[in-house]
N, C-alpha and C. Protein backbone atom coordinates (compact mmCIF):
# COMPACT_ATOMS: atom_id res chain seq x y z
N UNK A 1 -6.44 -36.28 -29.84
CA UNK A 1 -7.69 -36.76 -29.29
C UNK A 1 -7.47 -37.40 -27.92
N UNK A 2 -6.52 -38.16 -28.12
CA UNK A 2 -6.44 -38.81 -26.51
C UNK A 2 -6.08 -38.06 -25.12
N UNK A 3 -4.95 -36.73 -25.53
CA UNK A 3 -4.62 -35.48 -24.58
C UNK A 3 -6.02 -35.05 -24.62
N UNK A 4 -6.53 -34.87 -25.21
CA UNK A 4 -8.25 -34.20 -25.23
C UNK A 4 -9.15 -34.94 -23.72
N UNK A 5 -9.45 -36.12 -24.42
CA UNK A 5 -9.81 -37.25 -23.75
C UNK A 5 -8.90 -37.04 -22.24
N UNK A 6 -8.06 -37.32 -22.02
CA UNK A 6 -7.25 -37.33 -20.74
C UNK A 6 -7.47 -36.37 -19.66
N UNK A 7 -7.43 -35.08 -20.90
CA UNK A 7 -7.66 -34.08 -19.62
C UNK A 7 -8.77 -33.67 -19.60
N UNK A 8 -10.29 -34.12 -19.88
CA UNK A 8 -11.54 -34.36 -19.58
C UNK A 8 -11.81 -35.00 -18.33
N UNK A 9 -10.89 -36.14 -18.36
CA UNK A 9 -10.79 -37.22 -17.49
C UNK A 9 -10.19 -36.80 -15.78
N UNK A 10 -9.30 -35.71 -16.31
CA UNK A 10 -8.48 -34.84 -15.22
C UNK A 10 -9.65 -34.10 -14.42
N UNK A 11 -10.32 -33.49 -15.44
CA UNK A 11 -11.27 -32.59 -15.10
C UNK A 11 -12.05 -32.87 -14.15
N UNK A 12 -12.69 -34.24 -14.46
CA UNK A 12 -13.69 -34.92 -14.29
C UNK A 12 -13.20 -35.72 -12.62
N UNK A 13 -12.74 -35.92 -12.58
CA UNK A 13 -11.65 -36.69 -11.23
C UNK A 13 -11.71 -35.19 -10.28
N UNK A 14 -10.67 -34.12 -10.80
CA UNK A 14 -11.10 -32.80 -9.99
C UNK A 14 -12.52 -32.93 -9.52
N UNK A 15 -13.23 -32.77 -10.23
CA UNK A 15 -14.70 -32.23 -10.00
C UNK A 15 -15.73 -32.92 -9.25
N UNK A 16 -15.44 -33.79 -9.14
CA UNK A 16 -16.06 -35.04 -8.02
C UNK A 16 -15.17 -35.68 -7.28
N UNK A 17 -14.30 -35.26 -6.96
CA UNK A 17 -13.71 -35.35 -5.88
C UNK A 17 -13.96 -35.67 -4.49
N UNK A 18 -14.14 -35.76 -3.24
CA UNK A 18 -14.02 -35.56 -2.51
C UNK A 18 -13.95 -34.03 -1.61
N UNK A 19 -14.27 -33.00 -1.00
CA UNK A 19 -13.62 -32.03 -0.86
C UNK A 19 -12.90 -32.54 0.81
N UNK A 20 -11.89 -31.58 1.02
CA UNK A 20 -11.29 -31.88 2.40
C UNK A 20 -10.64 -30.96 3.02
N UNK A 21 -10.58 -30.54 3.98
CA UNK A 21 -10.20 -29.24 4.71
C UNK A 21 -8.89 -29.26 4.51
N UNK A 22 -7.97 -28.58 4.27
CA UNK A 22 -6.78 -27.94 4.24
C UNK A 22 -5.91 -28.27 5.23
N UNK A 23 -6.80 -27.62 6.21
CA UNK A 23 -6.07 -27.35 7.64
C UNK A 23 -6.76 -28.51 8.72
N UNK A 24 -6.08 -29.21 9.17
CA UNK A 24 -6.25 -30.30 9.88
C UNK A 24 -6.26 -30.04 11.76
N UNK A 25 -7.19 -30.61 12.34
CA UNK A 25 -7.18 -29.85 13.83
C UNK A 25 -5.26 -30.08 14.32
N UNK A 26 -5.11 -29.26 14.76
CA UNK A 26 -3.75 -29.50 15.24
C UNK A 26 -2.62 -27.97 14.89
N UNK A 27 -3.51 -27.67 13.15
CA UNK A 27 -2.25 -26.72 12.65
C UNK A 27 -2.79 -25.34 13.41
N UNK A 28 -2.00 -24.38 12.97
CA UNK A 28 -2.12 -22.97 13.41
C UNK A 28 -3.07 -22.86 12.22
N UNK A 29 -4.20 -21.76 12.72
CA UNK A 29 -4.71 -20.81 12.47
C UNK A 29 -4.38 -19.39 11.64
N UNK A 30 -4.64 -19.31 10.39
CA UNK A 30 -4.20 -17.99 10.29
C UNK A 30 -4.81 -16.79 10.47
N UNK A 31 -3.80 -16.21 11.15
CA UNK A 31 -4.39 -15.11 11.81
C UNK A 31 -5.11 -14.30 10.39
N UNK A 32 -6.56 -13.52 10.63
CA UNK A 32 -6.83 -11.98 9.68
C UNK A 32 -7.15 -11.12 10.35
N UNK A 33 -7.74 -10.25 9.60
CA UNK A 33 -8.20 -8.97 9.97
C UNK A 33 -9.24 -9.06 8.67
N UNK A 34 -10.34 -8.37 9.15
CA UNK A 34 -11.24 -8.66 7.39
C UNK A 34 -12.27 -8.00 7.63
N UNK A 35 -12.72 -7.26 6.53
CA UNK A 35 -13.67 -6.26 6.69
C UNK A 35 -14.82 -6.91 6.42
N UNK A 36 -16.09 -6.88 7.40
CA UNK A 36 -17.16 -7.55 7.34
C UNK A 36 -18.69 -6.52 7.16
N UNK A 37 -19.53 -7.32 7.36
CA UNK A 37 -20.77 -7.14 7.23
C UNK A 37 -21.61 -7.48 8.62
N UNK A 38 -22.23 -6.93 9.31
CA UNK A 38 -22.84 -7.35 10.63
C UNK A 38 -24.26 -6.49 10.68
N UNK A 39 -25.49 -7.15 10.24
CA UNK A 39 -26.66 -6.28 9.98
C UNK A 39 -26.92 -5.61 9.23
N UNK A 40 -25.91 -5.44 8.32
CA UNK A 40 -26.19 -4.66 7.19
C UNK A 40 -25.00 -3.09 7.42
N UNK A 41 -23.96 -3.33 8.58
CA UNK A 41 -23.11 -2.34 9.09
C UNK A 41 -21.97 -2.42 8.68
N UNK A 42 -20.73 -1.63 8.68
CA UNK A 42 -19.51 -2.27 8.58
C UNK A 42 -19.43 -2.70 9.57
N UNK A 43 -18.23 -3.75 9.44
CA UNK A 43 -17.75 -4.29 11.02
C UNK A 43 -16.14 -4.80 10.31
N UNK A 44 -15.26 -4.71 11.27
CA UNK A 44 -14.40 -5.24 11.29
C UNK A 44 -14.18 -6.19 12.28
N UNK A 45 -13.34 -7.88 11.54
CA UNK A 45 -13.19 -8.94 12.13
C UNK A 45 -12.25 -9.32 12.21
N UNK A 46 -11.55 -9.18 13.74
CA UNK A 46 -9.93 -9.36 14.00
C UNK A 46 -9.76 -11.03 14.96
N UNK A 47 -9.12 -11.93 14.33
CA UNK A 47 -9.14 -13.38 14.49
C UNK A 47 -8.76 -13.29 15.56
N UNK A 48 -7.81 -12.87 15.83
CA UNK A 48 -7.00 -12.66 17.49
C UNK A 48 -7.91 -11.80 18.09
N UNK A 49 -8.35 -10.62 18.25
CA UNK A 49 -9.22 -10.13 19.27
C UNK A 49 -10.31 -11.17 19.55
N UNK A 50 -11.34 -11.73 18.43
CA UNK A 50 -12.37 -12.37 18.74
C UNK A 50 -11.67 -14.04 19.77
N UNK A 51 -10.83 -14.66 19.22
CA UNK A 51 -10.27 -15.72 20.03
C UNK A 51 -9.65 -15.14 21.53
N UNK A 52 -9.44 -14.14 22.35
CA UNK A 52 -9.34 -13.61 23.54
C UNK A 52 -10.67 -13.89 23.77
N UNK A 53 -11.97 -14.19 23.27
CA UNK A 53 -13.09 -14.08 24.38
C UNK A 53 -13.30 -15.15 24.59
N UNK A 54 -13.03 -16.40 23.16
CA UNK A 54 -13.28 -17.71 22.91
C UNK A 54 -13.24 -18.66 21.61
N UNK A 55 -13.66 -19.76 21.82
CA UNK A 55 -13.35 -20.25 20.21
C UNK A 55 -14.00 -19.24 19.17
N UNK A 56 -13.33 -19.99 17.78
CA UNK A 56 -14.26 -19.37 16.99
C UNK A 56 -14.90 -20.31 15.86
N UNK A 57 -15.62 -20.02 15.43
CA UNK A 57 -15.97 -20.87 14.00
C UNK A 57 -16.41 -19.96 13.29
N UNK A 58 -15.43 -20.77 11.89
CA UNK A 58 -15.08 -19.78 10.80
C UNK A 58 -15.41 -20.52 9.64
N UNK A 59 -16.56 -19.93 9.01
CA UNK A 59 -17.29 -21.52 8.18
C UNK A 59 -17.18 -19.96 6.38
N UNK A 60 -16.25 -21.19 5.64
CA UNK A 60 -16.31 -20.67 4.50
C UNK A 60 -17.76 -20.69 3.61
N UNK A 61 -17.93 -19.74 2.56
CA UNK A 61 -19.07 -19.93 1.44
C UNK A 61 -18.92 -19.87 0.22
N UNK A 62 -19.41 -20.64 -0.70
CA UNK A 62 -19.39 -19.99 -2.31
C UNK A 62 -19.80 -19.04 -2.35
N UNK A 63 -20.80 -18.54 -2.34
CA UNK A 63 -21.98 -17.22 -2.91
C UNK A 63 -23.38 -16.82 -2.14
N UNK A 64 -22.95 -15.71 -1.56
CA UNK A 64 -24.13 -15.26 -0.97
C UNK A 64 -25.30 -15.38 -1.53
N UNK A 65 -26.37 -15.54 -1.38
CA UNK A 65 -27.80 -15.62 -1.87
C UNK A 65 -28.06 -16.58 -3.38
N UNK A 66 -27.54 -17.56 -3.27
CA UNK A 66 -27.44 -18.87 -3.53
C UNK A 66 -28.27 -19.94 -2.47
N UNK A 67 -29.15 -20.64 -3.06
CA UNK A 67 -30.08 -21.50 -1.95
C UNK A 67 -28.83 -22.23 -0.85
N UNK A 68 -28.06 -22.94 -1.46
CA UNK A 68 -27.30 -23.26 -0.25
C UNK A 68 -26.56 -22.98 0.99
N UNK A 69 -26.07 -21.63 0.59
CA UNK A 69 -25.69 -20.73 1.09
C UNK A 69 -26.57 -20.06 1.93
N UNK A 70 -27.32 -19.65 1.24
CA UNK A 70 -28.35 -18.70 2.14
C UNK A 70 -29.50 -19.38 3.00
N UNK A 71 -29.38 -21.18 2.90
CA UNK A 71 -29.64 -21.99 3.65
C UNK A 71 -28.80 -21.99 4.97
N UNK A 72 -28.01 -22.56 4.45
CA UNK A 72 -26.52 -22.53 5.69
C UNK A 72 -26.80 -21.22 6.49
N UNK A 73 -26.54 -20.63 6.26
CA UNK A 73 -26.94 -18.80 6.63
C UNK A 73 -27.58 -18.83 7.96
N UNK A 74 -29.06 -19.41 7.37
CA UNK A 74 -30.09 -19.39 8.15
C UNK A 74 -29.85 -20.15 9.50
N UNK A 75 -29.17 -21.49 9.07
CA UNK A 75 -29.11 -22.31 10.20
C UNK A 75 -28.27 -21.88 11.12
N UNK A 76 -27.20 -20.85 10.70
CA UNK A 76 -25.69 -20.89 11.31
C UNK A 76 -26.79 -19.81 12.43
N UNK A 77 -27.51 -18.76 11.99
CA UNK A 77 -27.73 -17.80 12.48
C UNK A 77 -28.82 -18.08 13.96
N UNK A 78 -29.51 -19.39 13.46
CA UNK A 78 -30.66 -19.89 14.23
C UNK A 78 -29.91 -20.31 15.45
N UNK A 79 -28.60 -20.58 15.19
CA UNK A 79 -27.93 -21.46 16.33
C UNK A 79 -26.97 -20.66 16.92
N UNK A 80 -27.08 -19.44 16.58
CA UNK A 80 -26.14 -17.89 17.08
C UNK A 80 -25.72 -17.90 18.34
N UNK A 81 -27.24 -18.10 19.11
CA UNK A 81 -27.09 -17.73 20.45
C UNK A 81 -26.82 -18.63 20.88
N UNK A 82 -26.97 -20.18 20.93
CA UNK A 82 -26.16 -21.31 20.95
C UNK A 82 -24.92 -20.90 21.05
N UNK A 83 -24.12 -20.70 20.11
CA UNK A 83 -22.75 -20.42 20.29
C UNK A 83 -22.38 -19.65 20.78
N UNK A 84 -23.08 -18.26 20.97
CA UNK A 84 -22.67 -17.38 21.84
C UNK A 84 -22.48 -17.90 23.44
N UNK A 85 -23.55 -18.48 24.17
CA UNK A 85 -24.21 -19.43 25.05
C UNK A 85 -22.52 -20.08 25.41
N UNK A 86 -22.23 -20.95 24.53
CA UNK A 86 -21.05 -21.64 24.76
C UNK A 86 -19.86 -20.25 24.40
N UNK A 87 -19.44 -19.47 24.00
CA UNK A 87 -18.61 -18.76 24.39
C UNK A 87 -17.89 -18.73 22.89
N UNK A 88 -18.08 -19.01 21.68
CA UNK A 88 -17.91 -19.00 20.50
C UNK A 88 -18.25 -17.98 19.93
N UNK A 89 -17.56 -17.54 19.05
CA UNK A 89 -17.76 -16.21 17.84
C UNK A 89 -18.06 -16.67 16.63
N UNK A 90 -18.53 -16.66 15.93
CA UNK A 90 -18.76 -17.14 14.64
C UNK A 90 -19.10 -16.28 13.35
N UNK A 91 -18.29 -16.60 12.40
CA UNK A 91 -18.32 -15.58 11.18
C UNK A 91 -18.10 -16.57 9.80
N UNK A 92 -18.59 -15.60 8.97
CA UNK A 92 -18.94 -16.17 7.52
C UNK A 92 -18.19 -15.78 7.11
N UNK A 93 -17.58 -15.86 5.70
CA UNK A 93 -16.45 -15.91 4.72
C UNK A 93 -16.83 -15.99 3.17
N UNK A 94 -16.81 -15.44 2.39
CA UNK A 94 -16.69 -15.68 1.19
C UNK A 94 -16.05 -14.17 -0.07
N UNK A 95 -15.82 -14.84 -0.93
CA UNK A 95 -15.36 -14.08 -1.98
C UNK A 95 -15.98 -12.40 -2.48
N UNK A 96 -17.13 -12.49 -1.80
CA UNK A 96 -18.60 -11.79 -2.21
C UNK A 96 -17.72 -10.13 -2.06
N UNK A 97 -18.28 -8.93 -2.55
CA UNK A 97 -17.83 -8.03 -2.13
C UNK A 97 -19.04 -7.25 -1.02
N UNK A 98 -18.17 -6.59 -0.15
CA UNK A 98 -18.83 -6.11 0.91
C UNK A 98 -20.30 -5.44 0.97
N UNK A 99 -20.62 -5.29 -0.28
CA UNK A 99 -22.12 -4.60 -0.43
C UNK A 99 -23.13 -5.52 -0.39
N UNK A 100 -22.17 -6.63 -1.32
CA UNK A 100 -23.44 -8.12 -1.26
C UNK A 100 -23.25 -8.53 0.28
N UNK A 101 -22.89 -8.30 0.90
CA UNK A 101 -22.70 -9.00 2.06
C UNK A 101 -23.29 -8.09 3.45
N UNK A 102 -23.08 -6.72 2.99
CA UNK A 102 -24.32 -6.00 3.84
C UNK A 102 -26.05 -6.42 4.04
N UNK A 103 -26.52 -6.56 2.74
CA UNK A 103 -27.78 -7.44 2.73
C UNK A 103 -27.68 -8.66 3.16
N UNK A 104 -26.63 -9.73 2.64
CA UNK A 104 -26.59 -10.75 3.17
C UNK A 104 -26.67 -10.84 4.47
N UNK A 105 -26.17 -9.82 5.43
CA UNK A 105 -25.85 -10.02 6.79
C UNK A 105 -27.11 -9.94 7.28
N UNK A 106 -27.86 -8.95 6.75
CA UNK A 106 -29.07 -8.79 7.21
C UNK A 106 -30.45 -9.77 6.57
N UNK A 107 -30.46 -9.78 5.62
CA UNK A 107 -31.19 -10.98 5.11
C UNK A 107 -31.34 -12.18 5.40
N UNK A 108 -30.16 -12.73 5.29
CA UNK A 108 -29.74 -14.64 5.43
C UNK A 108 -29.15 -14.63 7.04
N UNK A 109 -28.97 -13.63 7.11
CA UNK A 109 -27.74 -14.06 8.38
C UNK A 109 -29.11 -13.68 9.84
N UNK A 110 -30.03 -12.55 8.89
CA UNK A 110 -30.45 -12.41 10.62
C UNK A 110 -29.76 -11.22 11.08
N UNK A 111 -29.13 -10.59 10.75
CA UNK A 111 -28.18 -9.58 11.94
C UNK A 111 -27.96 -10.41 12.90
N UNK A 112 -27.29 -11.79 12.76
CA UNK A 112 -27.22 -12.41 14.28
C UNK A 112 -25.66 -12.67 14.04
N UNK A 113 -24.92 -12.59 13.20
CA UNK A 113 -23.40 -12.86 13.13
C UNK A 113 -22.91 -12.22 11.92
N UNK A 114 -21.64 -11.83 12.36
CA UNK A 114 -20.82 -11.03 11.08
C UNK A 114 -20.50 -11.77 9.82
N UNK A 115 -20.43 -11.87 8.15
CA UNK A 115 -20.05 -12.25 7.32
C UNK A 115 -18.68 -11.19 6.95
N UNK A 116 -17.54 -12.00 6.27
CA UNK A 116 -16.42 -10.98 5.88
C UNK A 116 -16.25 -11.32 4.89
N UNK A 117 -15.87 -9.70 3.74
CA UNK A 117 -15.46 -9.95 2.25
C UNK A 117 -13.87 -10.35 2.25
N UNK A 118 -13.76 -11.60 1.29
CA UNK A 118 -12.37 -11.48 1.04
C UNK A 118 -12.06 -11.77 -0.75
N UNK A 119 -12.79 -10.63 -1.53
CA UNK A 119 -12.69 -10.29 -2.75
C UNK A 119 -11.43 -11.01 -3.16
N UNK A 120 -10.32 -10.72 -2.76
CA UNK A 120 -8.72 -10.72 -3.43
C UNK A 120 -8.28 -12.32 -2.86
N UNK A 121 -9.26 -12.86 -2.12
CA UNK A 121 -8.64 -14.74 -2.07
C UNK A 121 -7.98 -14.90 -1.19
N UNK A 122 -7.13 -13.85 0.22
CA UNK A 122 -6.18 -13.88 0.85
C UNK A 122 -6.42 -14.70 1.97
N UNK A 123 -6.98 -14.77 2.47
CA UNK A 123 -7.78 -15.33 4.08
C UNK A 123 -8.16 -16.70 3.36
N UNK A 124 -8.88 -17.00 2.12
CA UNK A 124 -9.52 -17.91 1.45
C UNK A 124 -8.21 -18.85 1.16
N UNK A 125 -7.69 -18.40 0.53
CA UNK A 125 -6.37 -19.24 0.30
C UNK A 125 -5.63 -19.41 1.05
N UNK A 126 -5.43 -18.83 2.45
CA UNK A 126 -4.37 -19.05 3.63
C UNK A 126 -5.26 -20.27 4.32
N UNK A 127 -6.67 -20.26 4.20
CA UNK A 127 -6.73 -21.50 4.77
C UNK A 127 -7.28 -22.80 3.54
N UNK A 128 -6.55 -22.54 2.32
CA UNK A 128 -6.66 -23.43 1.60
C UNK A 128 -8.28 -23.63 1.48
N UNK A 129 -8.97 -22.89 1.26
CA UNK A 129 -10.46 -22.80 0.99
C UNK A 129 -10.92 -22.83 -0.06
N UNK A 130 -10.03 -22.47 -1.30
CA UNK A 130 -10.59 -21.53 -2.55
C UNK A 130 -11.26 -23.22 -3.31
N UNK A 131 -12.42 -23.26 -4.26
CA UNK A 131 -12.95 -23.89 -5.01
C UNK A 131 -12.63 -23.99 -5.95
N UNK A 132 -12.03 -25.81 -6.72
CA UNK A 132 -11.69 -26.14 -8.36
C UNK A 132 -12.52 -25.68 -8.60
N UNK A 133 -13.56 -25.05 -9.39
CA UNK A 133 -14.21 -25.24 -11.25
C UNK A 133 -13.42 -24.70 -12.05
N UNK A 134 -14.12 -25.90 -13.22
CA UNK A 134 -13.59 -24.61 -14.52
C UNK A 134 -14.52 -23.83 -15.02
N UNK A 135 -13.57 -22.71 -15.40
CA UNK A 135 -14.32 -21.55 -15.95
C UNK A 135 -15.06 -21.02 -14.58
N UNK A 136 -14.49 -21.02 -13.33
CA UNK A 136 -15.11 -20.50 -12.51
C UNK A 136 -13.84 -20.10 -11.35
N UNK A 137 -13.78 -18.94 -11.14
CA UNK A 137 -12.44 -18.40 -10.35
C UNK A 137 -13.06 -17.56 -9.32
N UNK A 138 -11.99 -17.41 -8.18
CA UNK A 138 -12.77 -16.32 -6.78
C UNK A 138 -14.14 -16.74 -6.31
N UNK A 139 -13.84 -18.35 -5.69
CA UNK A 139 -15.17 -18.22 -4.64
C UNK A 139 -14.71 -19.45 -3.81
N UNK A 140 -15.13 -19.18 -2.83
CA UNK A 140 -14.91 -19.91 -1.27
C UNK A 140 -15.22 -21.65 -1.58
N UNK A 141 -14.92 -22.65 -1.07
CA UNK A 141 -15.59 -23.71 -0.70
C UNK A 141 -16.21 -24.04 0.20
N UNK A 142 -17.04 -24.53 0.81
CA UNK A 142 -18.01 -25.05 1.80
C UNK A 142 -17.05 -25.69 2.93
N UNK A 143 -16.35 -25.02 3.85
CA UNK A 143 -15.58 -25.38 4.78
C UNK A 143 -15.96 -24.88 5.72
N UNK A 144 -15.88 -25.97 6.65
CA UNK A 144 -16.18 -25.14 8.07
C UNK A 144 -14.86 -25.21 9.26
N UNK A 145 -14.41 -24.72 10.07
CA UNK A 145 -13.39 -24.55 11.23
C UNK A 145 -14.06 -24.77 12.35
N UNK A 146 -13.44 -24.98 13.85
CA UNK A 146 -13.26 -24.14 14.65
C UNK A 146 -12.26 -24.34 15.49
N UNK A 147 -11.78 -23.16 16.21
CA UNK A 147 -10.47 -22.13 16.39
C UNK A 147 -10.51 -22.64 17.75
N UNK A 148 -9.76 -22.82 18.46
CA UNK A 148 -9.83 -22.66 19.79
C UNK A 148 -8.67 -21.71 19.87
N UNK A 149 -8.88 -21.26 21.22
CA UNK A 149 -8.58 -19.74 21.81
C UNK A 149 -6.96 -19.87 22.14
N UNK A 150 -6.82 -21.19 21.72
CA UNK A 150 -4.79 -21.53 21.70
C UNK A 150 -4.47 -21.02 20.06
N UNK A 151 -5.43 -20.86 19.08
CA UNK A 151 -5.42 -20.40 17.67
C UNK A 151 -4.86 -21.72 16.65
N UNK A 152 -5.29 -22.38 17.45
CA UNK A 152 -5.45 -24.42 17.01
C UNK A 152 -6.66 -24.49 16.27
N UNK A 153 -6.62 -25.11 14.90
CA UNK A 153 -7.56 -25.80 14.34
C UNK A 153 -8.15 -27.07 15.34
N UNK A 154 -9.60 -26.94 15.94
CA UNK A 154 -9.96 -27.86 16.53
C UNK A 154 -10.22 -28.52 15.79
N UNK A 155 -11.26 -28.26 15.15
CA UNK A 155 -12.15 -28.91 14.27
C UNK A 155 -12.37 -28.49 12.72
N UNK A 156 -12.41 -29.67 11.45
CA UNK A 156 -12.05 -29.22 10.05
C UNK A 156 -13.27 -29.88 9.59
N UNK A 157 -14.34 -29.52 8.83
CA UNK A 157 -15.07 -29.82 8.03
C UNK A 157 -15.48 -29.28 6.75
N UNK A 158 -15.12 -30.66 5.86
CA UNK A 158 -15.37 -29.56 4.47
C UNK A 158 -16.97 -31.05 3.69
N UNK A 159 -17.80 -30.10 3.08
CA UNK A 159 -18.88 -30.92 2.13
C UNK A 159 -19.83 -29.60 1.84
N UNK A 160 -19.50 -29.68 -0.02
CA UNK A 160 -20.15 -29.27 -0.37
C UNK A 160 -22.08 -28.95 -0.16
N UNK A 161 -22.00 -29.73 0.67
CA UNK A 161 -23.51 -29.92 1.38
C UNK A 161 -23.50 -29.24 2.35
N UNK A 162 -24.74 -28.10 2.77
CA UNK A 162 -24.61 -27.47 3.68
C UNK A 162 -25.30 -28.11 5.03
N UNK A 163 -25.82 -29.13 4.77
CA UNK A 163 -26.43 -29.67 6.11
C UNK A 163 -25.67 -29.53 7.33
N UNK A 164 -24.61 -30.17 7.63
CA UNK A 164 -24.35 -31.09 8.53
C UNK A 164 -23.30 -29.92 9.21
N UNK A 165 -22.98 -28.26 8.46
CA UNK A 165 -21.68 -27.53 9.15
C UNK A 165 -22.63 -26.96 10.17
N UNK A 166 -23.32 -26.68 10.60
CA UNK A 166 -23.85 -26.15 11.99
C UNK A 166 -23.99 -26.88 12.81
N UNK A 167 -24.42 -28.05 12.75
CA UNK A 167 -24.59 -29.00 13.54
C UNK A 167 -23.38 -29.65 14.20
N UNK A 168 -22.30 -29.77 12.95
CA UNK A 168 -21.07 -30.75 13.20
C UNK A 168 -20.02 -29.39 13.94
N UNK A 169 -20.10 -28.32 13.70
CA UNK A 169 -19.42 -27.58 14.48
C UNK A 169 -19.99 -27.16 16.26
N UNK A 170 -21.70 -26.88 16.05
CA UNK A 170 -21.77 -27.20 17.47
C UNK A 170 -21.27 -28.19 18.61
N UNK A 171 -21.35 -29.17 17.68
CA UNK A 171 -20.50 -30.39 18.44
C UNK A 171 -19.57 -30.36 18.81
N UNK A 172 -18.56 -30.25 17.93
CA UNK A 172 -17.03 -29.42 17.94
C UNK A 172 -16.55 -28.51 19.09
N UNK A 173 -17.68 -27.54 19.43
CA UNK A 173 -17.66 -26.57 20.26
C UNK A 173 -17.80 -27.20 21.72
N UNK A 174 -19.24 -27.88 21.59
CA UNK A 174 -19.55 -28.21 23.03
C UNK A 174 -18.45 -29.42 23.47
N UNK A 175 -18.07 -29.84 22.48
CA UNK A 175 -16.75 -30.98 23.28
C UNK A 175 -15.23 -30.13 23.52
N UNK A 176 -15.14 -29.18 22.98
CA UNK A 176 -14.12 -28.31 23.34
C UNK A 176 -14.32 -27.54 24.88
N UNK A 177 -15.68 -27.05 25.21
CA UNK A 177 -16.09 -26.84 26.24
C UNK A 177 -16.23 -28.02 26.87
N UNK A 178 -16.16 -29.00 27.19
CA UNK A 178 -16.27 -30.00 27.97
C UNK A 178 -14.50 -30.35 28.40
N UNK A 179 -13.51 -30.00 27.63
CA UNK A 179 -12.19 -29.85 28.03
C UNK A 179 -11.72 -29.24 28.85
């Protein structure tokens, strides 16, 4: 009963946690390559080609067409040309497979920025992204990046809350452009 008890307690500590980015501004970037979604098209998304034009922000997701998500979506997409404007690329991330993420691109996203599948966790877990639950495996956490064009973590934001990653990464951006 008390091992019972304990690791409830484990559980429970996991699960309200705190969340916190992995990757701290300073570390390297890992490089991908990742097959995306852009309007409902294929697209392929190469970390190093897109950082030759400029930063990037690379904002993880749980689940496509999920209110939070497909909140976030909206905002990231509203503020597209914003980032384009400042010289930023910006792409979505999650576990989803590439079909859900064709609609998604076009639905939530707007056709205004690429989303990429990473089914198998690889990209997700290189930047330490992947989400505790139990009884719940293969899906992104609510993290947001951005890259500068040295392939430096500028900027690390992780909260399960989708408010504040569009906003707190524009910021991110425009003070990187002010460097």
């Amino acid at each position: 009963m008390k091992r019972i008890a304990a690791t409830a307690l484990t559980v429970a500590c996991l699960l309200s946690a705190p969340v916190w980015a992995a990757l701290k501004p300073g570390d390297s970037a890992p490089d991908f390559t990742a097959q995306a979604a852009l309007d409902g098209k294929d697209y392929t998304f190469s970390l190093a080609d897109a950082l030759k034009k400029g930063p990037v922000v690379l904002y993880f997701f749980p689940k496509a067409f999920t209110t939070g998500c497909t909140a976030e979506a909206h905002e990231f997409a509203e503020a597209a040309d914003q980032f384009k404007a400042l010289g930023a690329s910006l792409i979505g991330m999650s576990a989803d497979d590439i079909g859900t993420l064709h609609k998604f691109s076009t639905q939530a996203c707007s056709g205004k920025f690429p989303v990429a599948a990473d089914p198998d966790l690889k990209v997700i877990k290189a930047y330490d992204s992947a989400l505790i639950r139990v009884g719940s495996v293969g899906i992104a956490d609510r993290i947001s990046y951005v890259i500068g064009q040295d392939g430096k973590i500028v900027y690390a934001f992780s909260d399960r809350n989708p408010d504040k990653h569009v906003e707190n990464t524009m910021a991110a951006v425009k003070q990187l452009q002010k460097k």
